[in-house]
Protein backbone atom coordinates (compact mmCIF):
# COMPACT_ATOMS: atom_id res chain seq x y z
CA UNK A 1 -105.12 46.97 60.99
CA UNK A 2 -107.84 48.48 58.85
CA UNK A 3 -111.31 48.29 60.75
CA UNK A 4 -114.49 47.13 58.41
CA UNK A 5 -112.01 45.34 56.13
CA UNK A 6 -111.57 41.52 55.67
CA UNK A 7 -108.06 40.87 56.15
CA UNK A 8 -106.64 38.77 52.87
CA UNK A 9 -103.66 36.48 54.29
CA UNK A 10 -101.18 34.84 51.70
CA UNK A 11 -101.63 30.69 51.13
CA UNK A 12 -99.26 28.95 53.16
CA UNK A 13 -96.25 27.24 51.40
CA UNK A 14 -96.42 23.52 52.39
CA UNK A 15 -92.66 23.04 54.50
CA UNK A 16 -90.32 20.83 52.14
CA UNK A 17 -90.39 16.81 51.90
CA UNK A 18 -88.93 15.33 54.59
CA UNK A 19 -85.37 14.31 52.80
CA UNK A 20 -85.68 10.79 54.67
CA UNK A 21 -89.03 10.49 53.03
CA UNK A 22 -88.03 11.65 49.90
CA UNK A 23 -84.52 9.54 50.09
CA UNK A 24 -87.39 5.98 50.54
CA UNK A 25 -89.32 6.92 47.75
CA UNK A 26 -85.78 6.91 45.40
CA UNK A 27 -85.39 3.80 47.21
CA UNK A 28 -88.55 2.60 46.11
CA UNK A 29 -88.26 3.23 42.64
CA UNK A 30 -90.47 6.43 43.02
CA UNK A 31 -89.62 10.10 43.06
CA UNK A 32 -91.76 13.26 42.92
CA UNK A 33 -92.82 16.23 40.36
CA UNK A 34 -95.21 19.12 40.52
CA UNK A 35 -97.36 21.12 37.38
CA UNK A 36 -95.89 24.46 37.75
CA UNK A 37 -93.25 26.16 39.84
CA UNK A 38 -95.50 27.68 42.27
CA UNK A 39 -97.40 24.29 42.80
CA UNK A 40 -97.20 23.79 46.58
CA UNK A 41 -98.65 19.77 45.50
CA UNK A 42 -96.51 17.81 44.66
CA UNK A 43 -97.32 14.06 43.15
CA UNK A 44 -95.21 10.46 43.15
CA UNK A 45 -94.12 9.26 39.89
CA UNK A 46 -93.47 5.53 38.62
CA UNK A 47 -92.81 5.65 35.40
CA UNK A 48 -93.81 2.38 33.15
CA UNK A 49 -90.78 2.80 30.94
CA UNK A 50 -87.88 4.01 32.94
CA UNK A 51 -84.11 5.68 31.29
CA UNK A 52 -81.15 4.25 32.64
CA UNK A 53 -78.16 5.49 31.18
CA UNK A 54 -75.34 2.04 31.49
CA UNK A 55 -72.14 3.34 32.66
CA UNK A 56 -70.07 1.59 30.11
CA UNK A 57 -72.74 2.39 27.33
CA UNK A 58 -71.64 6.07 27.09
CA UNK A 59 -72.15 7.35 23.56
CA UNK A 60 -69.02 9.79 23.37
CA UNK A 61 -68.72 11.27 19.77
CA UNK A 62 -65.92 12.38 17.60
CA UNK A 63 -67.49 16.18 18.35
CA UNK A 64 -67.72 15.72 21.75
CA UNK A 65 -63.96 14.09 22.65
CA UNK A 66 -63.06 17.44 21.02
CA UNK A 67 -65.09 19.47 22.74
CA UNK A 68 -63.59 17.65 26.07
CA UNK A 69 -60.05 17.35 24.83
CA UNK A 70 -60.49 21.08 24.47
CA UNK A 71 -60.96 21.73 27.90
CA UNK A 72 -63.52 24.36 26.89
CA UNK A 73 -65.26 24.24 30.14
CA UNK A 74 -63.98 23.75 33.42
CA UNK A 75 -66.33 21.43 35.34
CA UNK A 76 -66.87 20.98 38.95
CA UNK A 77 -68.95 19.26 41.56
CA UNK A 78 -70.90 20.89 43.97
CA UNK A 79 -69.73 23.82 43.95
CA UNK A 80 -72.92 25.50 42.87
CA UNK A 81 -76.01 23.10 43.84
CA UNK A 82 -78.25 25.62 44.42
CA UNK A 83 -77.52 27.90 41.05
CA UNK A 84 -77.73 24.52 39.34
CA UNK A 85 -81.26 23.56 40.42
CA UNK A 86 -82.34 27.38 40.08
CA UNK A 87 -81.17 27.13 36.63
CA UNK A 88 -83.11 23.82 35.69
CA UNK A 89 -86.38 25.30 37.31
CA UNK A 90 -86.11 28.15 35.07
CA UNK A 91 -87.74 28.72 31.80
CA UNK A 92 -86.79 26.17 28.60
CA UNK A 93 -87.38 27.37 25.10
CA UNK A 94 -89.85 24.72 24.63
CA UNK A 95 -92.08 25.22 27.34
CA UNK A 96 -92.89 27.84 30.23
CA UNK A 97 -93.64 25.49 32.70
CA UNK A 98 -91.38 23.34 34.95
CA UNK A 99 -91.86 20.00 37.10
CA UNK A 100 -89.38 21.71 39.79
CA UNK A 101 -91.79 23.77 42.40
CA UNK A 102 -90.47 25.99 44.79
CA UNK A 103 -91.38 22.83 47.16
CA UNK A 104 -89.27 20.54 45.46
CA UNK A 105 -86.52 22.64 44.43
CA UNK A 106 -86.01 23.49 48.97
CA UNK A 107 -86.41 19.79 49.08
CA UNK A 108 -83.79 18.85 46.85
CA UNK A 109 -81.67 21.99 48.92
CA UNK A 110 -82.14 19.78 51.77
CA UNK A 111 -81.31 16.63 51.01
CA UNK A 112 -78.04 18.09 49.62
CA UNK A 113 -77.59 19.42 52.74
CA UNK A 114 -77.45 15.98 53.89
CA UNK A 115 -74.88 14.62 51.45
CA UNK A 116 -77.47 12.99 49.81
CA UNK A 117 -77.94 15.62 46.44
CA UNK A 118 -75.32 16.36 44.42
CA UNK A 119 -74.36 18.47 41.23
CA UNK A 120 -71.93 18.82 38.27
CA UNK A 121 -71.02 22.71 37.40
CA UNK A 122 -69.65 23.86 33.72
CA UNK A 123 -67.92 27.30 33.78
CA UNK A 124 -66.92 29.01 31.10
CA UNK A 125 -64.73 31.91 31.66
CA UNK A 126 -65.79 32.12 35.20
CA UNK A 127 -69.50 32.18 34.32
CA UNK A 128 -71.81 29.39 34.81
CA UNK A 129 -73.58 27.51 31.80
CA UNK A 130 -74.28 24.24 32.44
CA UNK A 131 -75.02 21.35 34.78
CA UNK A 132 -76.69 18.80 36.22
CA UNK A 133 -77.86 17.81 39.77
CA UNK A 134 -79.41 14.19 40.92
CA UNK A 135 -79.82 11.82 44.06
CA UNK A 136 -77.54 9.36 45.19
CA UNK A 137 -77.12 6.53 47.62
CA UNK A 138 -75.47 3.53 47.75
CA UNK A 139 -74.40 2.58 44.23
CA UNK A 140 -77.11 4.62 42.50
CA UNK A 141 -77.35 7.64 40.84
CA UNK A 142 -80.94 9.21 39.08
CA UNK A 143 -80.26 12.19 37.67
CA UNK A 144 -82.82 14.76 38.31
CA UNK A 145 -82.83 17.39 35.72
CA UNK A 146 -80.08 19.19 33.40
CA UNK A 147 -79.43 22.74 31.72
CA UNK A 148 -77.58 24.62 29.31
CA UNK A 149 -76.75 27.78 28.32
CA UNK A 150 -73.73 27.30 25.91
CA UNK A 151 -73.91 24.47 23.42
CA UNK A 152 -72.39 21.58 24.47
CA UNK A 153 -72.12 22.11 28.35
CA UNK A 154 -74.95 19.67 29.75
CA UNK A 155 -73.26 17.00 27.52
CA UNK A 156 -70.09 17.83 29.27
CA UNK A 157 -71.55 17.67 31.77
CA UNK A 158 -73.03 14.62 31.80
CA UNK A 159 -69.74 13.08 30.34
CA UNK A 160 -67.74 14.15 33.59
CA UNK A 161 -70.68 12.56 35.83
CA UNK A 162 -70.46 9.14 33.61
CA UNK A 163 -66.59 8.78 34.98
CA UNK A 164 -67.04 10.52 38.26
CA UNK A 165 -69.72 7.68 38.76
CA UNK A 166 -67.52 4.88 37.48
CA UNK A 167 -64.59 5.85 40.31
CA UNK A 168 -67.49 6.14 42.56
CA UNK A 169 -68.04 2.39 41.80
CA UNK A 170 -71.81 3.15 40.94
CA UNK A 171 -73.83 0.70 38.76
CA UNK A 172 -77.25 1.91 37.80
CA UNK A 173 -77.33 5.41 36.32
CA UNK A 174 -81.37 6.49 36.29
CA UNK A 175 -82.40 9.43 33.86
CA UNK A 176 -86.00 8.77 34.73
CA UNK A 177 -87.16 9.43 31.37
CA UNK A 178 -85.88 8.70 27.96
CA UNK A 179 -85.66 11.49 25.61
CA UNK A 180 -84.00 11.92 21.85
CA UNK A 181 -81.02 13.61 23.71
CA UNK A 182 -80.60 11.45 26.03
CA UNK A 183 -80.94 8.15 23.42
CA UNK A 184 -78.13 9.99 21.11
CA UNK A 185 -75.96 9.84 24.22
CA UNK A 186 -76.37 6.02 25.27
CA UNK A 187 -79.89 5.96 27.41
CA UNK A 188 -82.13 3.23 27.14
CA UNK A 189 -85.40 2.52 28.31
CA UNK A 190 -86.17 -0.39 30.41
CA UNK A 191 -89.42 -1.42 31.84
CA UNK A 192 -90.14 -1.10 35.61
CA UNK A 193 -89.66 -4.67 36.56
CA UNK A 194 -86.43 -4.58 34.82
CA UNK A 195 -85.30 -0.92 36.53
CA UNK A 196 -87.03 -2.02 39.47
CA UNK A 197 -84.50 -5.38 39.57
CA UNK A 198 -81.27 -3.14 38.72
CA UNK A 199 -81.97 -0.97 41.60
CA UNK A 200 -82.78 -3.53 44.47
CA UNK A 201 -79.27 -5.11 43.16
CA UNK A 202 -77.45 -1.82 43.56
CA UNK A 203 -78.63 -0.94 47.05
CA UNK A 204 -75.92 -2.20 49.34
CA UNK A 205 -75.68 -0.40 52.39
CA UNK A 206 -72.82 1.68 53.16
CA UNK A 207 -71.14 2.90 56.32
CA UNK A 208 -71.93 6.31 55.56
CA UNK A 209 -73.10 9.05 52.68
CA UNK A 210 -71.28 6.69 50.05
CA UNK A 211 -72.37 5.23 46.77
CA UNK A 212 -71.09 1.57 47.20
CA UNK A 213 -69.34 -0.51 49.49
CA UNK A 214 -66.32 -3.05 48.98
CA UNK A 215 -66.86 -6.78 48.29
CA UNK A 216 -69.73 -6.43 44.62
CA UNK A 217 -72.42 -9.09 44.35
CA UNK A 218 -72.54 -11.23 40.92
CA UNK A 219 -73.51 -9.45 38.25
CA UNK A 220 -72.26 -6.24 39.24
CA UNK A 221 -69.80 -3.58 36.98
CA UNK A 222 -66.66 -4.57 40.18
CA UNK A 223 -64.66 -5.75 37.15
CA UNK A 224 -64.81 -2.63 35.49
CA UNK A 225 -64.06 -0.39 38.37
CA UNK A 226 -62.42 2.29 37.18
CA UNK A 227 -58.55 2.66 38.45
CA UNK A 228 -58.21 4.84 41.49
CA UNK A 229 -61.71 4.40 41.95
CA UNK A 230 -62.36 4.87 45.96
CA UNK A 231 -64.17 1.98 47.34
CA UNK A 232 -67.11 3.72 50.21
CA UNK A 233 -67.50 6.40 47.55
CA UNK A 234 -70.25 9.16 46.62
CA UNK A 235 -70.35 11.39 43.20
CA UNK A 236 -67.76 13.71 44.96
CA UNK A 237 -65.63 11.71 46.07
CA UNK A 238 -65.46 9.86 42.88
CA UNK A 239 -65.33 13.36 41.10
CA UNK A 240 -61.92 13.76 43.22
CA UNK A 241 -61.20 10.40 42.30
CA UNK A 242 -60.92 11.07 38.58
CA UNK A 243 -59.37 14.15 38.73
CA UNK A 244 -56.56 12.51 40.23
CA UNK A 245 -56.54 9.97 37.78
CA UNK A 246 -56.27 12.92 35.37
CA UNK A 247 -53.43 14.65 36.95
CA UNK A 248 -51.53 11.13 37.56
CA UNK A 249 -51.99 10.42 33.68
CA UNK A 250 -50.17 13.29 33.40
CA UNK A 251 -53.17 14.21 30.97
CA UNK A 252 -55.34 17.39 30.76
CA UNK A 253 -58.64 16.69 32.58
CA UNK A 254 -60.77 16.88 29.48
CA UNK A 255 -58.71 14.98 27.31
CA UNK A 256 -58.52 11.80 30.35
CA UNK A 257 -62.79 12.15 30.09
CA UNK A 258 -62.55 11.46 26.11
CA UNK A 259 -60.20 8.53 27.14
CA UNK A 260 -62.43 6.60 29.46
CA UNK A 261 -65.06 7.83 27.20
CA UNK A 262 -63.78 6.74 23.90
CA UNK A 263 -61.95 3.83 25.03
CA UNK A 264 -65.56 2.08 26.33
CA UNK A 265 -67.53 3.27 24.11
């Protein structure tokens, strides 16, 4: 201690949302951002226009089923959560800010801890470049942010989540906000009541982590259940799901994506 000196203490970082909070405001339609990455606010967002991407509206091109059938990438789930959301909090080329705080991005490392966060991986040659990470719960999904460091890994990506959601038996598919990449890949933007409708509809409760339960309401994607598809299901287990779809298609991994892909779309 120096005597005749003020002593200067560092701001306190807020603790992180309370995933039980933050799990009712997905539930609610709502979900949270912040202005910069050291932003220790963070503020509730309900968009007017929301992005839903439907699961059987996948836009798979001629340039991406080769870029699958390739098997370019090898793509995981959760092996990597917290690299992935590191990675979307990070700089883009378009802008030096991010909506991911420090705040959010331990709050997101928390409710993965739960079972309740999840994330898609793209390796190539043992090094990380792509991914995704998102929320889900019962048969939802919202997909939270994506990145990319080699072109054409977060559509990869994002190809591999479509069909790990469909085993999952998952219905509603929430990018939060539409964007020209997302549009040239099947999103569409609905207004609130509408998104607001689709995701009272798709929250049955389950006996556990999962993202749907057995016995669909009217209405529902049930008939198009993907085979092997595992009924009490979250994005890993539906990741799993498809793999062994893959191996018992006696087909590469990539090329059975571009199948369920190309085949719906």
């Amino acid at each position: 201690m120096v005597h005749g000196k003020k002593a200067v203490h560092a701001p306190v970082t807020p603790p992180p949302l309370d995933p039980d909070l933050l799990l009712l405001a997905y539930r609610s339609g709502v979900f949270p951002m912040a202005d910069a990455r050291d932003d220790p606010e963070v503020f509730w967002v309900e968009p007017r226009r929301r992005a839903v991407l439907p699961l059987d509206g996948f836009h798979c091109s001629r340039s991406l089923a080769k870029v699958l059938r390739s098997d370019r990438f090898e793509v995981t789930c959760n092996r990597a959560f917290d690299r992935v959301i590191e990675a979307c909090a990070g700089p883009r080329a378009d802008t030096a800010e991010t909506w991911i705080s420090d705040r959010i991005e331990a709050s997101y490392r928390a409710l993965h801890d739960e079972g309740r966060a999840h994330s898609i991986e793209c390796w190539h040659q043992g090094t990380l470049v792509g991914g995704l990470y998102g929320v889900g719960f019962d048969r939802v999904f919202c997909g939270e942010s994506m990145f990319s460091r080699m072109t054409d890994a977060s559509k990869v990506a994002l190809a591999w989540l479509v069909v790990a959601l469909r085993h999952a038996g998952v219905t509603l598919l929430d990018c939060q906000f539409i964007t020209p990449h997302l549009a040239s890949l099947g999103a569409v933007e609905i207004d609130q009541a509408e998104y607001l409708a689709l995701l009272r509809a798709a929250q049955i409760p389950t006996d556990g982590d999962g993202a749907v339960v057995e016995g669909f309401g009217a209405g529902t994607a049930a008939e198009g259940l993907a085979d092997g598809a595992v009924a009490g299901a979250a994005l890993p287990e539906g990741f799993a799901a498809a793999l062994a779809a893959a191996a018992g298609s006696a087909s590469s991994p990539g090329n059975f994506i571009a199948q369920s892909l190309t085949q719906t779309s």
